[in-house]
N, C-alpha and C. Protein backbone atom coordinates (compact mmCIF):
# COMPACT_ATOMS: atom_id res chain seq x y z
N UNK A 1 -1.57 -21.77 -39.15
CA UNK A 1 -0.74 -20.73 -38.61
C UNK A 1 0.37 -20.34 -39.57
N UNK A 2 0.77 -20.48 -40.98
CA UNK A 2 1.06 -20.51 -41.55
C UNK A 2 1.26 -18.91 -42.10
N UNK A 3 2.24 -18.55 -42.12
CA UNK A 3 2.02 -16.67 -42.63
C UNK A 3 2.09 -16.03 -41.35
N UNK A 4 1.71 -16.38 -40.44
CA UNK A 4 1.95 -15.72 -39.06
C UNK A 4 3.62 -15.75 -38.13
N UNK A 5 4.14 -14.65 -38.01
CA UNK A 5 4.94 -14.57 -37.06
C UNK A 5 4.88 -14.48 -35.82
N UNK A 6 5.49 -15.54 -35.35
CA UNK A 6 5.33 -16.13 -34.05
C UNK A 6 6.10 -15.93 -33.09
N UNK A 7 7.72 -14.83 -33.65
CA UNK A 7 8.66 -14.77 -32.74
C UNK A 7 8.45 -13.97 -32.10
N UNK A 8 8.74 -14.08 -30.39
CA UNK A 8 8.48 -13.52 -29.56
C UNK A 8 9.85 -12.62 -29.14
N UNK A 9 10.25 -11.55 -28.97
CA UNK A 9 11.44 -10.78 -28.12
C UNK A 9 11.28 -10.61 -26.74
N UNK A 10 12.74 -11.55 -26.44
CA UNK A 10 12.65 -11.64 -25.33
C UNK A 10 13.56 -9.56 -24.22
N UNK A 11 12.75 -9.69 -23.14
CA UNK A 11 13.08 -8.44 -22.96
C UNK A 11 13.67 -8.43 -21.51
N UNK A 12 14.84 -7.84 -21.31
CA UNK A 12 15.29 -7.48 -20.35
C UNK A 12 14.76 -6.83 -19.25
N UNK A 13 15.50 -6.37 -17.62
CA UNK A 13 14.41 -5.92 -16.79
C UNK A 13 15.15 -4.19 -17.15
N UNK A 14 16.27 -4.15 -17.61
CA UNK A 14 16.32 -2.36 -18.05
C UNK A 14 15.50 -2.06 -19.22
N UNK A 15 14.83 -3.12 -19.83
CA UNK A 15 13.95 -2.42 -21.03
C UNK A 15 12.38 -2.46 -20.40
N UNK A 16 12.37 -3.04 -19.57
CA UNK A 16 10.61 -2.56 -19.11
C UNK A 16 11.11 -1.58 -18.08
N UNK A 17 9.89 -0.85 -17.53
CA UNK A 17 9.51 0.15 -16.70
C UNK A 17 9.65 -0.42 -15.23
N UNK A 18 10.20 0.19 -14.37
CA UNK A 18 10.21 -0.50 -13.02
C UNK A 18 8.88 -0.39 -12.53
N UNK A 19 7.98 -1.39 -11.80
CA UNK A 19 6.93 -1.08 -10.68
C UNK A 19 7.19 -1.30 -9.79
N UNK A 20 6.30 -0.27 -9.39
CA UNK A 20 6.19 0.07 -7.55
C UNK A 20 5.02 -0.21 -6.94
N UNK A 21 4.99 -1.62 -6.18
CA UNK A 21 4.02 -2.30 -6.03
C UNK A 21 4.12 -2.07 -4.49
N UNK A 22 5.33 -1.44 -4.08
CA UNK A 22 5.41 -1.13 -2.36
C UNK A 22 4.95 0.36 -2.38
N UNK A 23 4.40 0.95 -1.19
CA UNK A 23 4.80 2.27 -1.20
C UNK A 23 5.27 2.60 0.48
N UNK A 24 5.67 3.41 1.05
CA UNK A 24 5.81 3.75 2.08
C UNK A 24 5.06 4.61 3.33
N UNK A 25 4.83 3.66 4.81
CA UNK A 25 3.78 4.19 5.19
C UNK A 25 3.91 4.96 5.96
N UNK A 26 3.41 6.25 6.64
CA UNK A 26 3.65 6.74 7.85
C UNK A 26 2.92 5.84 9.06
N UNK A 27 3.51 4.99 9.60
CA UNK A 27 3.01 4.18 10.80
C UNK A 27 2.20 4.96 11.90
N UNK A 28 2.89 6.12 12.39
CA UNK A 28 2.43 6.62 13.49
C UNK A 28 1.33 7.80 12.86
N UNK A 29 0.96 8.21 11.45
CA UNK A 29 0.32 8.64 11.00
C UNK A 29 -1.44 7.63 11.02
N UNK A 30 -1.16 6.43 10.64
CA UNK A 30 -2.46 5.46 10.59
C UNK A 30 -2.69 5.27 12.34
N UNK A 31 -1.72 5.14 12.71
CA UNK A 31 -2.09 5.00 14.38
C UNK A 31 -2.99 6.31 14.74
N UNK A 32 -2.62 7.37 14.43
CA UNK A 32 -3.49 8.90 14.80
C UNK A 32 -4.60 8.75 14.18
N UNK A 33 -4.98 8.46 12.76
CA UNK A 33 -5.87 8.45 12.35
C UNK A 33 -7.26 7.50 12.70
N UNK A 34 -6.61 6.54 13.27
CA UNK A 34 -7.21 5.36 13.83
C UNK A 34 -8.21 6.01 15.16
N UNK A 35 -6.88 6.08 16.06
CA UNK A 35 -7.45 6.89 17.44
C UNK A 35 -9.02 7.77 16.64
N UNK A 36 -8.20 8.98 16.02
CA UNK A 36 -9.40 9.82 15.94
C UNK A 36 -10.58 9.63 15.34
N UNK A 37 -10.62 8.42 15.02
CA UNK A 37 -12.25 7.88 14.71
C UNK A 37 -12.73 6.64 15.40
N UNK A 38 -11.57 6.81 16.87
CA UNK A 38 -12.33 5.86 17.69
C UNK A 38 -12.40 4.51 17.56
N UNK A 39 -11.27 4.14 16.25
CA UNK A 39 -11.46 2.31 16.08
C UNK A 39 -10.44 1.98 16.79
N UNK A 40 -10.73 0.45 16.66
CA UNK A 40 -9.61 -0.43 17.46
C UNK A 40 -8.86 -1.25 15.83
N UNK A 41 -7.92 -1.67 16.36
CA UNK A 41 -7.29 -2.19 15.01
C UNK A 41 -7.79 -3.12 14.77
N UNK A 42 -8.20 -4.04 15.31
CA UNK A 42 -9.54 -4.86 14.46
C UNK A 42 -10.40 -4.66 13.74
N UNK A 43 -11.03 -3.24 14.61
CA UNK A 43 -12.55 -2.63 13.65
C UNK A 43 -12.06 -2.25 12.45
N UNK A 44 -10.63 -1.35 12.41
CA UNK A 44 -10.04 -1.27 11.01
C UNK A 44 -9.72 -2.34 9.82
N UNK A 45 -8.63 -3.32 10.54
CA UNK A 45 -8.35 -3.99 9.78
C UNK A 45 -9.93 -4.80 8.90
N UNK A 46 -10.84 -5.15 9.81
CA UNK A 46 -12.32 -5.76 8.78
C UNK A 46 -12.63 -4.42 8.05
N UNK A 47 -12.44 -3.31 8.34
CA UNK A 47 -13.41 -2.60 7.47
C UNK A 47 -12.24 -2.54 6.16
N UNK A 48 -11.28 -2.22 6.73
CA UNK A 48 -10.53 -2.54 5.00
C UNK A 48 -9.90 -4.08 4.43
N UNK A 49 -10.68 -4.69 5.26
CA UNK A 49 -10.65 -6.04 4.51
C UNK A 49 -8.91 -6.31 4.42
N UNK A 50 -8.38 -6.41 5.75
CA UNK A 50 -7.20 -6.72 5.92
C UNK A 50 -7.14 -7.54 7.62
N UNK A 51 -6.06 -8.04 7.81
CA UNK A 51 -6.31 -8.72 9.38
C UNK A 51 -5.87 -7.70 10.55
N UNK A 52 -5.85 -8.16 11.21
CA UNK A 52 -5.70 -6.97 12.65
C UNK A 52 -4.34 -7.04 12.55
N UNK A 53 -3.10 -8.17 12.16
CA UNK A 53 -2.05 -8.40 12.63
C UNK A 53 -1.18 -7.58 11.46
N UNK A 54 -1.58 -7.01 10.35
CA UNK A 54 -1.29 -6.06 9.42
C UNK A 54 -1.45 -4.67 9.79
N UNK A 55 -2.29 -4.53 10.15
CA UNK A 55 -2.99 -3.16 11.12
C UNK A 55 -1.56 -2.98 12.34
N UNK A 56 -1.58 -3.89 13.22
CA UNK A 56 -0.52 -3.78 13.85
C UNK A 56 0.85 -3.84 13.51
N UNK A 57 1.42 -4.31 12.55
CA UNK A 57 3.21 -4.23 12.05
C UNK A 57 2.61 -3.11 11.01
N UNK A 58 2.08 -2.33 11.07
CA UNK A 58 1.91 -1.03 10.11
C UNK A 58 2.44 0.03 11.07
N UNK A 59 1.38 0.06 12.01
CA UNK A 59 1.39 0.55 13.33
C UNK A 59 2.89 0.89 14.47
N UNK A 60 3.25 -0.29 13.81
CA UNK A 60 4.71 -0.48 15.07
C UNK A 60 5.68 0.83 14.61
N UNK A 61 5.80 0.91 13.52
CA UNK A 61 7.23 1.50 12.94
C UNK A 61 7.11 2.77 12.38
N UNK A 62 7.64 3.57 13.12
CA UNK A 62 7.21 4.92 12.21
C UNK A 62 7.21 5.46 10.72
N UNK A 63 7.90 4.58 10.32
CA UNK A 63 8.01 3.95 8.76
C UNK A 63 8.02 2.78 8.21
N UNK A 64 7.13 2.44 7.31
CA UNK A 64 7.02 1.09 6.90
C UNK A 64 6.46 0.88 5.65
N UNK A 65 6.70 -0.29 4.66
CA UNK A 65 6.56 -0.50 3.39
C UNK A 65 5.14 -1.35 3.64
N UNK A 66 4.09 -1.07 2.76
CA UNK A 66 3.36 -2.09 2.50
C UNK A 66 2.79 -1.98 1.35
N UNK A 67 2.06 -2.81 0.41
CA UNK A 67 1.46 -2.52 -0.79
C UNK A 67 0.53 -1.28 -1.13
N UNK A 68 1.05 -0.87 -2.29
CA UNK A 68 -0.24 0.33 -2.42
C UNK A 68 -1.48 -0.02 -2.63
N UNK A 69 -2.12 -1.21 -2.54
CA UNK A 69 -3.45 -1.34 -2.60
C UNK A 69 -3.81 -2.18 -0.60
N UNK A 70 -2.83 -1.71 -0.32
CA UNK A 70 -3.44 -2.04 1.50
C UNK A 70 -3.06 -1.12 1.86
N UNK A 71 -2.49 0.15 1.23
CA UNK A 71 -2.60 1.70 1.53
C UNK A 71 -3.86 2.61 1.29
N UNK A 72 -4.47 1.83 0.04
CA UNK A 72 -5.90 2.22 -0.55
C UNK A 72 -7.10 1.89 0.54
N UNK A 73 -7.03 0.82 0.52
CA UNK A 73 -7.59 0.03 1.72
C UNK A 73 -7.68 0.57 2.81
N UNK A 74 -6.66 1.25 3.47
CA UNK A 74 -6.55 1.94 4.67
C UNK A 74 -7.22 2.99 4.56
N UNK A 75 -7.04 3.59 3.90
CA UNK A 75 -7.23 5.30 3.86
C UNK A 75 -8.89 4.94 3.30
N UNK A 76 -9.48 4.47 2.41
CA UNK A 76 -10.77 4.50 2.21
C UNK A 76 -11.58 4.21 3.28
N UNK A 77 -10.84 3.10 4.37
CA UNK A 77 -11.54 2.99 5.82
C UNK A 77 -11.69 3.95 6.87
N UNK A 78 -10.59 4.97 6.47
CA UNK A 78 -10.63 5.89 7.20
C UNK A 78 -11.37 7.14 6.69
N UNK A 79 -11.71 6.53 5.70
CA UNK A 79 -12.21 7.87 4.62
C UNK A 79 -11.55 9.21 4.61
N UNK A 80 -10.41 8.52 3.96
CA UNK A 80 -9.01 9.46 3.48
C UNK A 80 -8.71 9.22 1.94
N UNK A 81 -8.02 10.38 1.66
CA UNK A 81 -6.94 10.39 0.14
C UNK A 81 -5.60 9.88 0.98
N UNK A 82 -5.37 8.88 0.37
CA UNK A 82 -3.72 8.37 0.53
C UNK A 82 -2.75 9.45 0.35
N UNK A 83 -2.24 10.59 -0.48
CA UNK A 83 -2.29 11.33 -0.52
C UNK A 83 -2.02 12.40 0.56
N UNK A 84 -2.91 13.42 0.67
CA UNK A 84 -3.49 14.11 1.42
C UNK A 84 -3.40 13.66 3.06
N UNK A 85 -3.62 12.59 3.20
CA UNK A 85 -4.13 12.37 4.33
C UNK A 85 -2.89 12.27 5.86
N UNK A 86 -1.46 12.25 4.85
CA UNK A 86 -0.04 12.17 5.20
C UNK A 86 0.19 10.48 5.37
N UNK A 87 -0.46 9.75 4.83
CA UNK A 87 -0.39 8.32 4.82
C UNK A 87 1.06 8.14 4.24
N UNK A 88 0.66 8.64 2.95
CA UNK A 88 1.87 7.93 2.21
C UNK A 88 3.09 9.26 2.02
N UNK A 89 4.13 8.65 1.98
CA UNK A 89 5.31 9.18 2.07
C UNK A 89 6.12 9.35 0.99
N UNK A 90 7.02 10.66 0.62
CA UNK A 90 7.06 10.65 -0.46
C UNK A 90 8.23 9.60 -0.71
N UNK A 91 8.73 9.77 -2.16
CA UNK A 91 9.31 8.61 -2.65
C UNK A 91 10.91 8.22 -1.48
N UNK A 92 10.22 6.79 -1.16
CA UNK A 92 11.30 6.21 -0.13
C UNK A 92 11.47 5.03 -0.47
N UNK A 93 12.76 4.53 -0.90
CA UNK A 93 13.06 3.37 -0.75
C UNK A 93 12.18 2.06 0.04
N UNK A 94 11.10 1.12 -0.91
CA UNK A 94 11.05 -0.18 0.51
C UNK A 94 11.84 -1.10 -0.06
């Protein structure tokens, strides 16, 4: 290893990029969407490979934070654009 530089820079959290690993949900939006294809929050939560008890604290709050890949999840079960579909909300604080 000899000839190789090995020093690493260490980096602050104002020098990387913030991620946004939350996004914000319309609760009473997934509840409508649910109804209108007739599932129960069980049948949802298995088809997007999440538990029923996620399905429900989504559900409760007319706004609510959850990951953007159990937003993906949702909306592909519903066969929706996250997007489009008024799922996701625009940029809100979780």
């Amino acid at each position: 290893m000899t000839g190789m530089n090995m020093s690493v820079k260490a980096t602050t959290r104002e020098e990387r990029p913030a991620r946004s690993w939350t996004v914000t949900l319309d609760g009473t939006r997934l509840r409508e969407l649910r109804y209108e294809r007739g599932l129960s929050q069980a049948e949802l939560g298995r088809l997007a490979g999440i538990i029923k008890a996620t399905v429900v604290r989504l559900e409760r709050r007319a706004t609510t934070c959850c990951r953007g890949r159990t937003l993906a999840r949702l909306a592909a079960a519903l066969d929706e654009q996250p997007a489009s579909s008024g799922l996701l909300l625009p940029d809100t604080r979780c």
